[in-house]
C-alpha atoms as a PDB file:
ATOM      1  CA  UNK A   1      98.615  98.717 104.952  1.00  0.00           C
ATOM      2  CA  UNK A   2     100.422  98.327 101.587  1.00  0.00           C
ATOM      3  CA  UNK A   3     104.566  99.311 101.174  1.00  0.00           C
ATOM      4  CA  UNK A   4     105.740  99.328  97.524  1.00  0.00           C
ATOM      5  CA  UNK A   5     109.499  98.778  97.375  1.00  0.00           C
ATOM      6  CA  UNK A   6     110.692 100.544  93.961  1.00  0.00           C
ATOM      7  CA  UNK A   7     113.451  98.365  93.334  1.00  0.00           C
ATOM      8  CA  UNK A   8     116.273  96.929  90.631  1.00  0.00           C
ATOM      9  CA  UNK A   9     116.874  94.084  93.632  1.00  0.00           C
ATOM     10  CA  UNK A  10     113.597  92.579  95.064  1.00  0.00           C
ATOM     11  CA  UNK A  11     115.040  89.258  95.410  1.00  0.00           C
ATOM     12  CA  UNK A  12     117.437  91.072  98.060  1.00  0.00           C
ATOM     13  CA  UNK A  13     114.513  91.927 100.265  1.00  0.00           C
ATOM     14  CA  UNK A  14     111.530  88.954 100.386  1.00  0.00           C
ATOM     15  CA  UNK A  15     113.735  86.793 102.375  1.00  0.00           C
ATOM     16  CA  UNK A  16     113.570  89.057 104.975  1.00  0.00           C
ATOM     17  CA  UNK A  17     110.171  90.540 104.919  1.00  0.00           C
ATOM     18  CA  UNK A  18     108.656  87.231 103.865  1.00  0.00           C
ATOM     19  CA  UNK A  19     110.030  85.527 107.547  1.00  0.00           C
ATOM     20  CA  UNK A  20     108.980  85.716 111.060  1.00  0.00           C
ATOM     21  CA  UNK A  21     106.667  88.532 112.151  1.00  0.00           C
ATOM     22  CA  UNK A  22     106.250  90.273 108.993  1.00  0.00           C
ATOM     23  CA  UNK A  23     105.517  87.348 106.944  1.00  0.00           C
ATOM     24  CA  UNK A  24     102.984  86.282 109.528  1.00  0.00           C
ATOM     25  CA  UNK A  25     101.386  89.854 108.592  1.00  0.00           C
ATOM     26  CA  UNK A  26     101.884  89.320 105.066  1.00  0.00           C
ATOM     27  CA  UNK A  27     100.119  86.090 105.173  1.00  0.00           C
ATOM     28  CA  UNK A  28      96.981  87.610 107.779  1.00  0.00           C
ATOM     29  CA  UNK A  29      96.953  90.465 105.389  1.00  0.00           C
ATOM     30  CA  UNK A  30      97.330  92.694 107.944  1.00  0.00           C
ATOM     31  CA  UNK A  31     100.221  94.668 105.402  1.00  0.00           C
ATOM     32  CA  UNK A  32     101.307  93.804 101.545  1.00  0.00           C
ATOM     33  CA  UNK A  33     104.626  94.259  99.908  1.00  0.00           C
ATOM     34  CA  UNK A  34     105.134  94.257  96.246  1.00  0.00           C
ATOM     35  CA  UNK A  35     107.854  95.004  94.210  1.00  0.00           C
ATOM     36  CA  UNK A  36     108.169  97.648  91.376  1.00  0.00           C
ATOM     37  CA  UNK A  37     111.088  97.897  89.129  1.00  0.00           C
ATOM     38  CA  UNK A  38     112.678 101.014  87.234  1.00  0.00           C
ATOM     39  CA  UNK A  39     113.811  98.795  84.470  1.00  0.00           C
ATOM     40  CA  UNK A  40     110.309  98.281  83.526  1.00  0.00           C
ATOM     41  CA  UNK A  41     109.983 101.609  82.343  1.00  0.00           C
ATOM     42  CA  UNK A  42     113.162 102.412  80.187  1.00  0.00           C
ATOM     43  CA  UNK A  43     113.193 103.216  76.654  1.00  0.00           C
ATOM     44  CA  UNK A  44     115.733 100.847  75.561  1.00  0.00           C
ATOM     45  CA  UNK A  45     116.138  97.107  74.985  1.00  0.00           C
ATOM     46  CA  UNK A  46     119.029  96.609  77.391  1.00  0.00           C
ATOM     47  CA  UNK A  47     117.253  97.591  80.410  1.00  0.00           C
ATOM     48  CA  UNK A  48     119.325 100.338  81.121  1.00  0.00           C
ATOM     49  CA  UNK A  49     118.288 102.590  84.406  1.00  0.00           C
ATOM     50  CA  UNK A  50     121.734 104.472  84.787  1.00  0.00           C
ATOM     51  CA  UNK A  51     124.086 107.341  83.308  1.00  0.00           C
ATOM     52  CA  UNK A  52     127.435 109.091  83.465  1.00  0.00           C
ATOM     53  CA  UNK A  53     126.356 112.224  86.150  1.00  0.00           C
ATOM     54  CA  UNK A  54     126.772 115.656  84.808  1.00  0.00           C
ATOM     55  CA  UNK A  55     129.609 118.092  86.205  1.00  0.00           C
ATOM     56  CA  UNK A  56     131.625 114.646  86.368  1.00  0.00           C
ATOM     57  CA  UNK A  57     132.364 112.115  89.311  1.00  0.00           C
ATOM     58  CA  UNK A  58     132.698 108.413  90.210  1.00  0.00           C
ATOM     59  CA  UNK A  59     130.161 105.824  89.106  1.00  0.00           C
ATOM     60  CA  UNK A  60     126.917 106.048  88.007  1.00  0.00           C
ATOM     61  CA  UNK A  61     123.283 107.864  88.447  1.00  0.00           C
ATOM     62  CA  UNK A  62     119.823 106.081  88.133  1.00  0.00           C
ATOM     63  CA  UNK A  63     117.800 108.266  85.868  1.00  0.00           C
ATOM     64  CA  UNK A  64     114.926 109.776  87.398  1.00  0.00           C
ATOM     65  CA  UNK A  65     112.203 109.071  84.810  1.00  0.00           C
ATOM     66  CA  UNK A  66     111.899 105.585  85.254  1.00  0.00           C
ATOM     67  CA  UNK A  67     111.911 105.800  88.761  1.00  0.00           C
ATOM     68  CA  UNK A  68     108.680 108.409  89.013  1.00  0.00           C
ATOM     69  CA  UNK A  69     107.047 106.102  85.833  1.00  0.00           C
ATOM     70  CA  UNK A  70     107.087 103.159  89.136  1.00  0.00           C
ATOM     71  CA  UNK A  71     106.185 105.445  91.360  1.00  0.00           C
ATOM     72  CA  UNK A  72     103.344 106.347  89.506  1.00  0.00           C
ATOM     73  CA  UNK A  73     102.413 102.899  88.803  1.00  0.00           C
ATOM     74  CA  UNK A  74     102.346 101.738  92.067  1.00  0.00           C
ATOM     75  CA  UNK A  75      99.492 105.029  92.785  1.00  0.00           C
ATOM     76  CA  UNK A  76      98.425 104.905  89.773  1.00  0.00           C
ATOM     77  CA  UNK A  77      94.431 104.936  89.727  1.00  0.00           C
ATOM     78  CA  UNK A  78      93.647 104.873  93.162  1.00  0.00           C
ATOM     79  CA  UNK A  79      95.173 108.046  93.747  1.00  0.00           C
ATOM     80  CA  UNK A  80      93.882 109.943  90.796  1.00  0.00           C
ATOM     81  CA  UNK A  81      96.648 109.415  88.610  1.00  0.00           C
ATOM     82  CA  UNK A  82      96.353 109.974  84.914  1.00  0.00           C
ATOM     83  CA  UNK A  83      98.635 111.200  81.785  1.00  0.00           C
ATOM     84  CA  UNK A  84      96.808 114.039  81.348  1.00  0.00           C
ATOM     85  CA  UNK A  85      97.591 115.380  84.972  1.00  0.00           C
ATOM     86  CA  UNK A  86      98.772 118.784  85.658  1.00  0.00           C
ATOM     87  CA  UNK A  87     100.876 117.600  89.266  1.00  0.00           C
ATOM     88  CA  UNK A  88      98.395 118.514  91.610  1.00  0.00           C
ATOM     89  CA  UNK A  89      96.053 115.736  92.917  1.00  0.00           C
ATOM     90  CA  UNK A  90      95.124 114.287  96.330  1.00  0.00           C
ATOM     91  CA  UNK A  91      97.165 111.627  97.503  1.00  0.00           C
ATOM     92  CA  UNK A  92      97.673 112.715 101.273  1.00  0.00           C
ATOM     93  CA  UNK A  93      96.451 108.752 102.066  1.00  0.00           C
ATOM     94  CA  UNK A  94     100.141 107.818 100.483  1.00  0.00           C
ATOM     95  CA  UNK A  95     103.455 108.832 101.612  1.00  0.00           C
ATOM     96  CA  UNK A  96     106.534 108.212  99.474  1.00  0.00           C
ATOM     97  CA  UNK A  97     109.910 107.920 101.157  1.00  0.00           C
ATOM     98  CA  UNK A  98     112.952 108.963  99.912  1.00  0.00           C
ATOM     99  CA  UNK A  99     116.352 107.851 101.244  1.00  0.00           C
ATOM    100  CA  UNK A 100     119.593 110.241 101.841  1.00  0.00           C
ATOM    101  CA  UNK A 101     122.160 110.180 104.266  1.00  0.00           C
ATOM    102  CA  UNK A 102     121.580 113.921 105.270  1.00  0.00           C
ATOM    103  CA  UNK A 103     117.877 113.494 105.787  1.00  0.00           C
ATOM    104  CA  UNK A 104     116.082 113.520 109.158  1.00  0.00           C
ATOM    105  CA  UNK A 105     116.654 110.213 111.478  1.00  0.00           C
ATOM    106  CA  UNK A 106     114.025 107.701 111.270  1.00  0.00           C
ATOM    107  CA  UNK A 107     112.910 107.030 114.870  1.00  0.00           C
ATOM    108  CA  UNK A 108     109.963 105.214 116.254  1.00  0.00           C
ATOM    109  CA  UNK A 109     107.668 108.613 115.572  1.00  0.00           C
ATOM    110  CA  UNK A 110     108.104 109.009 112.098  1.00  0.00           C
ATOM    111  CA  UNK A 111     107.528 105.266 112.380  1.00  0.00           C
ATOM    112  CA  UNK A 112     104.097 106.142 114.361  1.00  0.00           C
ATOM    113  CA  UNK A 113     103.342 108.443 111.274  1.00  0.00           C
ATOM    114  CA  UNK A 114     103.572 106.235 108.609  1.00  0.00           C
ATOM    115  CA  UNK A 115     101.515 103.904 110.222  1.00  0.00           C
ATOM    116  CA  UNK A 116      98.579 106.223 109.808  1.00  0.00           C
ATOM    117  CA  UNK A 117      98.807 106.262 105.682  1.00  0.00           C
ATOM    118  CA  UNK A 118      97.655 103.282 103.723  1.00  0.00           C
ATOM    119  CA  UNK A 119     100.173 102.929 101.351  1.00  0.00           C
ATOM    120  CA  UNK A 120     103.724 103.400 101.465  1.00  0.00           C
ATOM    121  CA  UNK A 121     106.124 103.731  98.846  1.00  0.00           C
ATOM    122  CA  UNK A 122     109.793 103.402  99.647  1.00  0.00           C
ATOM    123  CA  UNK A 123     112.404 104.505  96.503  1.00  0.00           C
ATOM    124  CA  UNK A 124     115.584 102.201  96.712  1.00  0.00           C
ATOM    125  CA  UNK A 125     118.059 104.262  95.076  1.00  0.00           C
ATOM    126  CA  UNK A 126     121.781 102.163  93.885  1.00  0.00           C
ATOM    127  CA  UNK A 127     124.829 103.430  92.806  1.00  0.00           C
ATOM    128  CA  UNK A 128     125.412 106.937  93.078  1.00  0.00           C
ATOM    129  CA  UNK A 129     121.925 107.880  93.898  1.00  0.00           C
ATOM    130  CA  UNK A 130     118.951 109.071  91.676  1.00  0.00           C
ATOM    131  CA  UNK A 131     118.541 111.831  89.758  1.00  0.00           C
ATOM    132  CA  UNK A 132     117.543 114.805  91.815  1.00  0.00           C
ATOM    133  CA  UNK A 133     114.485 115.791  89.078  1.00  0.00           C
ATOM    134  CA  UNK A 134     113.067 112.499  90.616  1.00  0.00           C
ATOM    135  CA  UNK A 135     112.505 113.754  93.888  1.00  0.00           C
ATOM    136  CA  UNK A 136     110.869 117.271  92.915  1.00  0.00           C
ATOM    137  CA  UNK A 137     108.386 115.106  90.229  1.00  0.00           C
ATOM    138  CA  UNK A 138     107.692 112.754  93.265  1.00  0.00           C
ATOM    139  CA  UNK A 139     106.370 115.557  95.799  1.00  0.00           C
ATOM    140  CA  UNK A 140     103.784 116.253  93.338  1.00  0.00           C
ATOM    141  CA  UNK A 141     102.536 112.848  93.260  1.00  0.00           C
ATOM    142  CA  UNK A 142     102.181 112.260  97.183  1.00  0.00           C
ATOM    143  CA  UNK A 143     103.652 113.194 101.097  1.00  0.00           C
ATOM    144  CA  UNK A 144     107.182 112.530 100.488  1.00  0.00           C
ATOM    145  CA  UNK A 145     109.359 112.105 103.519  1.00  0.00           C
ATOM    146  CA  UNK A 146     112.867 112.216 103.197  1.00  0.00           C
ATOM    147  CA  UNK A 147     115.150 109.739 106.096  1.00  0.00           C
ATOM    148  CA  UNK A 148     118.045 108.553 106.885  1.00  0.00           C
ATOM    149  CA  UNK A 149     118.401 105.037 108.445  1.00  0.00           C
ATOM    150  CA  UNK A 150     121.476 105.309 110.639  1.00  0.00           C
ATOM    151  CA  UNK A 151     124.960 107.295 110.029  1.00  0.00           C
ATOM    152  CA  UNK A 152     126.104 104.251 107.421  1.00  0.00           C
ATOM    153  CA  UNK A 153     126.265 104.866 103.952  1.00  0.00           C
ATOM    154  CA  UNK A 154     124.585 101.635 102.249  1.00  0.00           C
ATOM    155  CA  UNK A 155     125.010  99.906  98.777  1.00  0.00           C
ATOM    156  CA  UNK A 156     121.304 100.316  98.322  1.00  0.00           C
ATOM    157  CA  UNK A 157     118.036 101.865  99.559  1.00  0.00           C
ATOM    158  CA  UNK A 158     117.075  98.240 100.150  1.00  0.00           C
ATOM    159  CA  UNK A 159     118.563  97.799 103.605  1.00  0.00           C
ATOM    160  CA  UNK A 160     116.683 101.379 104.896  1.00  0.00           C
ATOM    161  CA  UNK A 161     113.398  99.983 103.479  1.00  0.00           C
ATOM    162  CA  UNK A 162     113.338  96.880 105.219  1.00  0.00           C
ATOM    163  CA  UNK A 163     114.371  98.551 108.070  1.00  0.00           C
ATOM    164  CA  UNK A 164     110.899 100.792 107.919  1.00  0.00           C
ATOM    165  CA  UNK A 165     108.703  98.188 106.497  1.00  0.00           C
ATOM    166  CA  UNK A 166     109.936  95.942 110.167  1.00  0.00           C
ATOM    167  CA  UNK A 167     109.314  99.105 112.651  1.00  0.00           C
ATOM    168  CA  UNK A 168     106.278 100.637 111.051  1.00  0.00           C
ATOM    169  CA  UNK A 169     104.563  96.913 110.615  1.00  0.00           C
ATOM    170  CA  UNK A 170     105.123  96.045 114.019  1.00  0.00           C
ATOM    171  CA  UNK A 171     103.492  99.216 115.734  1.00  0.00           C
ATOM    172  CA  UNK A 172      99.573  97.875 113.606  1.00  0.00           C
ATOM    173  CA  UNK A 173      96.895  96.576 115.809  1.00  0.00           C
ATOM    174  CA  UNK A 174      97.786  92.707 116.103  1.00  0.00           C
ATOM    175  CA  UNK A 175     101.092  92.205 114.509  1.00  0.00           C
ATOM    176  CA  UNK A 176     102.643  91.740 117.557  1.00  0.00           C
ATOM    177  CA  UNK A 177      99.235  90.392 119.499  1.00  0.00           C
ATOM    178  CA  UNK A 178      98.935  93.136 121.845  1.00  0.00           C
ATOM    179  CA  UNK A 179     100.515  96.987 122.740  1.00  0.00           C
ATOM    180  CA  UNK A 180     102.655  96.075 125.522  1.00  0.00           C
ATOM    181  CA  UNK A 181     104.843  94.324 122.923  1.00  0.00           C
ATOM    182  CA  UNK A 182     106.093  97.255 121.794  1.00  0.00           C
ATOM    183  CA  UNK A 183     108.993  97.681 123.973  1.00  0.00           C
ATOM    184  CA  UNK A 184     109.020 101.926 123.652  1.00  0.00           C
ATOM    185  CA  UNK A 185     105.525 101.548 124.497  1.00  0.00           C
ATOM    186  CA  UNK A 186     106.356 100.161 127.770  1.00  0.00           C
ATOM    187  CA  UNK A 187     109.287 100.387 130.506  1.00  0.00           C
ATOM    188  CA  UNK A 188     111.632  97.997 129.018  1.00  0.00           C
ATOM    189  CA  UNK A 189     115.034  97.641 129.302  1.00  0.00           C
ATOM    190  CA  UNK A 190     117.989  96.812 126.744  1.00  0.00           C
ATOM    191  CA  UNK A 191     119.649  94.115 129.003  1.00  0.00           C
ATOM    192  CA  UNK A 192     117.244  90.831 129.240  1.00  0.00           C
ATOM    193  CA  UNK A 193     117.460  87.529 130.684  1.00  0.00           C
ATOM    194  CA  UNK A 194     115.340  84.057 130.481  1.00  0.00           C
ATOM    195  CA  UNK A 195     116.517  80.540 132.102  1.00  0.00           C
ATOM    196  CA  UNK A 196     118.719  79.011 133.048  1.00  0.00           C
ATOM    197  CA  UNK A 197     118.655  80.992 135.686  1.00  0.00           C
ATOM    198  CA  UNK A 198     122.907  80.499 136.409  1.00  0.00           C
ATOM    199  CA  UNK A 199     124.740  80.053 133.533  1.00  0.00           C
ATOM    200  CA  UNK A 200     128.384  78.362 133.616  1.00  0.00           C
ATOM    201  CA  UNK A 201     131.106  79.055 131.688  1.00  0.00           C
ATOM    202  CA  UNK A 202     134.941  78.536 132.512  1.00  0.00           C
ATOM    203  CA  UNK A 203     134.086  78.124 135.925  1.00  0.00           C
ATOM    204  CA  UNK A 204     132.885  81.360 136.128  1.00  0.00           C
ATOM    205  CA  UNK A 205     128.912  81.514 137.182  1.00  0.00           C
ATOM    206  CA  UNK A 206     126.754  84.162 135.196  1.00  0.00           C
ATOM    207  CA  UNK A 207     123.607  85.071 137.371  1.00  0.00           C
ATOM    208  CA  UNK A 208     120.057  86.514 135.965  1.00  0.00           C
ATOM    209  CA  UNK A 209     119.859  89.747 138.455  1.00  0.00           C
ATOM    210  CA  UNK A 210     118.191  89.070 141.635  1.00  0.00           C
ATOM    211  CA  UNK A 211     115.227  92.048 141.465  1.00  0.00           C
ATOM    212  CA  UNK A 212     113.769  89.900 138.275  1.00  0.00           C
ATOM    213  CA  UNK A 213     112.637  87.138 140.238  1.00  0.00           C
ATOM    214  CA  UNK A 214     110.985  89.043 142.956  1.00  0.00           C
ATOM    215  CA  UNK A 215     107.752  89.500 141.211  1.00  0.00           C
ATOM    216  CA  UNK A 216     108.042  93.171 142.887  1.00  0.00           C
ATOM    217  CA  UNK A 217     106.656  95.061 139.632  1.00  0.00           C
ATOM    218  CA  UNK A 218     107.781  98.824 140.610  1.00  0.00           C
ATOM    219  CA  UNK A 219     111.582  97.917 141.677  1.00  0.00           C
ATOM    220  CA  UNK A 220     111.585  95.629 138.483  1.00  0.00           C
ATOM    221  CA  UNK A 221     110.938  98.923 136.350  1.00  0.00           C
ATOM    222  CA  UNK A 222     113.243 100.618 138.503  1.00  0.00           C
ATOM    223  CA  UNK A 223     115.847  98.589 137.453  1.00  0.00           C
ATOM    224  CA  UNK A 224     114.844  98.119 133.793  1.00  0.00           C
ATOM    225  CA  UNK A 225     115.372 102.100 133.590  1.00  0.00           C
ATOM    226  CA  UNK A 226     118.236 102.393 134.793  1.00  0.00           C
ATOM    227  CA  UNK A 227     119.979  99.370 133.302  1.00  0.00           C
ATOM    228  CA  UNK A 228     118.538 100.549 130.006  1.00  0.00           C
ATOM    229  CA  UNK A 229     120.260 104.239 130.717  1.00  0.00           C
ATOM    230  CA  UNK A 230     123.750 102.105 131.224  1.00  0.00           C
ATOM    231  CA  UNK A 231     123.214 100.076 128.726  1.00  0.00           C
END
């Protein structure tokens, strides 16, 4: 599985998605992530992506031409791409994700979903967003799906893209070595424990719950639900 991040920041991202799990499915192959930016596509020598928005306002608006140009890069010939295209094409095999605040939740099944397509392109919009033209030109290039990552307004699309990059990779066939590692794909609770197993602290003695060492697997599950409904 491939995930292009169209992005003016990539050095803000590889840290992440080059550590732990996902860089131990970067380096298996079992996903890629590359990097696209919208300054490679301007038209002038500063490297300019941005302008004053129309009908006035507060900061600035990435222009939406150089963002589809990476978009369409990033497709480019594998998906049928060519300058003399009229907009329609096949490209069902690619999904391209745009980011706004008042789009639908992403959850783990719209994580499940993406996992199906082979390449993923996520558009990291800065500033004051991206031109709206962008995202009408980009439906005619691919599936585009349109989420939210949490009720926080971010600096950046970058945080939301990790975030999707993280949950979809972990849901493929041996990134985390096998299914029941998934924790929504099992009974799992949000409260966890490991040794010691009585922990000390201003004379006060912190226990791990007595059902966890019974090795009695139905009232363990019992409790992980409900402690995961308190919780």
């Amino acid at each position: 599985m491939r995930f292009h991040l169209i992005t003016l920041f990539p050095e803000a991202c590889d840290a992440y998605l080059d550590a732990s799990i996902l860089g131990r499915a970067r380096k298996e192959k079992k996903i890629s992530v590359n990097y696209r930016s919208p300054r490679d596509f301007v038209d002038n020598r500063w490297g300019k992506v941005d302008e004053r928005p129309y009908g006035g306002g507060p900061g600035m608006v990435m222009q939406a031409m150089p963002v589809v140009k990476a978009v369409e890069k990033v497709l480019g010939r594998k998906y049928g791409l060519t300058k003399s295209m009229s907009g329609k094409r096949e490209g069902k095999k690619a999904a391209i994700v745009w980011f706004t605040p008042a789009a639908k939740q992403f959850d783990n099944k719209e994580a499940d979903k993406l996992a199906k397509f082979e390449d993923v392109v996520l558009v990291c919009g800065r500033y004051e967003g991206i031109d709206e033209r962008a995202k009408k030109i980009l439906k005619t290039l691919g599936t585009l799906k349109e989420y939210a990552v949490g009720e926080a307004v971010y600096t950046g699309g970058e945080i939301p893209a990790m975030a999707i990059v993280d949950a979809t990779t972990r849901r493929l066939p041996g990134v985390l070595g096998k299914n029941a590692s998934i924790e929504e794909r099992r009974v799992a609770s949000r409260a966890v424990y490991t040794r010691p197993e009585t922990l000390e602290y201003r004379k006060k003695k912190y226990r791990v719950p007595a059902v966890l060492k019974t090795g009695h697997h139905a009232n363990i599950d019992s409790w992980r639900t409900t402690s995961g409904k308190k919780a």
